[in-house]
Protein backbone atom coordinates (compact mmCIF):
# COMPACT_ATOMS: atom_id res chain seq x y z
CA UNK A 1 -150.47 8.36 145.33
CA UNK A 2 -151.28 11.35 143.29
CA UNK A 3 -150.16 14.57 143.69
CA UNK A 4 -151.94 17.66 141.26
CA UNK A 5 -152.09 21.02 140.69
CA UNK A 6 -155.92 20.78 140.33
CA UNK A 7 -158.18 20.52 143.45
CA UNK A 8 -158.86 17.08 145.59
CA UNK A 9 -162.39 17.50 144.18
CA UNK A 10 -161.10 17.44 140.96
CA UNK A 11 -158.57 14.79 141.29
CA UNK A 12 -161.14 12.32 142.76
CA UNK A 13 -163.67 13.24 140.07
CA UNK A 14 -161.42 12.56 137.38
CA UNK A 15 -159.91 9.29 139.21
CA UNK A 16 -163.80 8.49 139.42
CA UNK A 17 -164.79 8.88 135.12
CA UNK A 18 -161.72 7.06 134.74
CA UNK A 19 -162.67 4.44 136.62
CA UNK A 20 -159.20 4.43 138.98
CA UNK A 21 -160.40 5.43 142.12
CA UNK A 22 -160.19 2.76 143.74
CA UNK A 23 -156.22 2.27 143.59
CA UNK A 24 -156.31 5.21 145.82
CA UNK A 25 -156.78 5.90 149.25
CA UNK A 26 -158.49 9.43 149.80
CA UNK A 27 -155.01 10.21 151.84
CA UNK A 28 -152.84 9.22 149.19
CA UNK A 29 -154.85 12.11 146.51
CA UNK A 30 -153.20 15.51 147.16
CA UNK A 31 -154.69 19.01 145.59
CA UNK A 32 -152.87 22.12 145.81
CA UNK A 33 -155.18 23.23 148.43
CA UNK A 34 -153.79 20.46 150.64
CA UNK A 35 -150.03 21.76 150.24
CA UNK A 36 -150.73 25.62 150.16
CA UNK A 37 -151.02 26.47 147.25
CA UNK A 38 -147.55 25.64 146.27
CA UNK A 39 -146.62 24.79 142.83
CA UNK A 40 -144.15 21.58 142.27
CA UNK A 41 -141.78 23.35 140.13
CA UNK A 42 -141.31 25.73 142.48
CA UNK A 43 -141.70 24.64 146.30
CA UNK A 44 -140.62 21.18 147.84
CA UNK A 45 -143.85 21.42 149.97
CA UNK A 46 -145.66 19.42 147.82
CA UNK A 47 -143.54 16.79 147.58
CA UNK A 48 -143.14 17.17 151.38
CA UNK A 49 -146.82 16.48 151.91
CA UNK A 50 -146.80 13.43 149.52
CA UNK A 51 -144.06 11.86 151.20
CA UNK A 52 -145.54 12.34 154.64
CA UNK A 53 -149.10 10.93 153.54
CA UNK A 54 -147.52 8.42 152.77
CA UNK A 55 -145.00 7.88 154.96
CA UNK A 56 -142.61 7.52 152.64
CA UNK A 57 -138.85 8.66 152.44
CA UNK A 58 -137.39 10.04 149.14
CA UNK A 59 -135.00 7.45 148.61
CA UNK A 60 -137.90 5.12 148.85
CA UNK A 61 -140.04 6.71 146.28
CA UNK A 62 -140.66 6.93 142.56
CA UNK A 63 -142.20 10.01 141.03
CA UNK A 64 -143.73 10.44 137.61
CA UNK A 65 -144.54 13.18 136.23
CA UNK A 66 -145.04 14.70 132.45
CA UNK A 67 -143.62 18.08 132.59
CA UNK A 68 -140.05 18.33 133.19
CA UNK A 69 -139.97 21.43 135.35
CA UNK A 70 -141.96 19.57 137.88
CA UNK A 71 -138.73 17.07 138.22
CA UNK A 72 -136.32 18.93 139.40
CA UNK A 73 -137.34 20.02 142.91
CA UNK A 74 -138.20 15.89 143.56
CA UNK A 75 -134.69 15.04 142.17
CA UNK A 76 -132.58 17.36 144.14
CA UNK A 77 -134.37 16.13 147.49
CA UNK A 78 -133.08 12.22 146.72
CA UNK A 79 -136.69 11.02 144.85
CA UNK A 80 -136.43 8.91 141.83
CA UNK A 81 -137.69 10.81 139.19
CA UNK A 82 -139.08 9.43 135.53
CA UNK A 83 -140.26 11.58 132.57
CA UNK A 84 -143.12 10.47 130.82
């Protein structure tokens, strides 16, 4: 899945340049419009919608992510976390 701070639009276009679109189901890409506008280092709603669109429980899940700040919120809710 994939889970951004840019738009779905966006997210799909740039899945589409790269030519990765197609590991993706259109459910499983997540803009912030689709989880209000909340940002991940500061709101467990995104990782709340992730995990439902997936239907997915934290323990059961992997996130990666390249900013640290985004890791924490993840963490504390029982996600595995990995800095890249």
């Amino acid at each position: 899945a994939l889970l951004t701070h840019g738009s779905n639009a966006w997210a799909k276009r740039v899945l589409d340049q790269r030519g990765l679109r197609h590991f993706f189901k259109d459910s499983h890409i997540l803009g912030l419009e689709q989880y209000e506008f909340q940002t991940k280092n500061k709101s467990e709603l995104p990782f709340r919608a992730i995990l439902k669109a997936l239907n997915c429980r934290p323990e059961d899940c992997i996130l990666v992510e390249d900013n640290p700040a985004n890791l924490v919120i993840p963490h504390a809710m029982g996600i595995e976390t990995v800095l890249v």
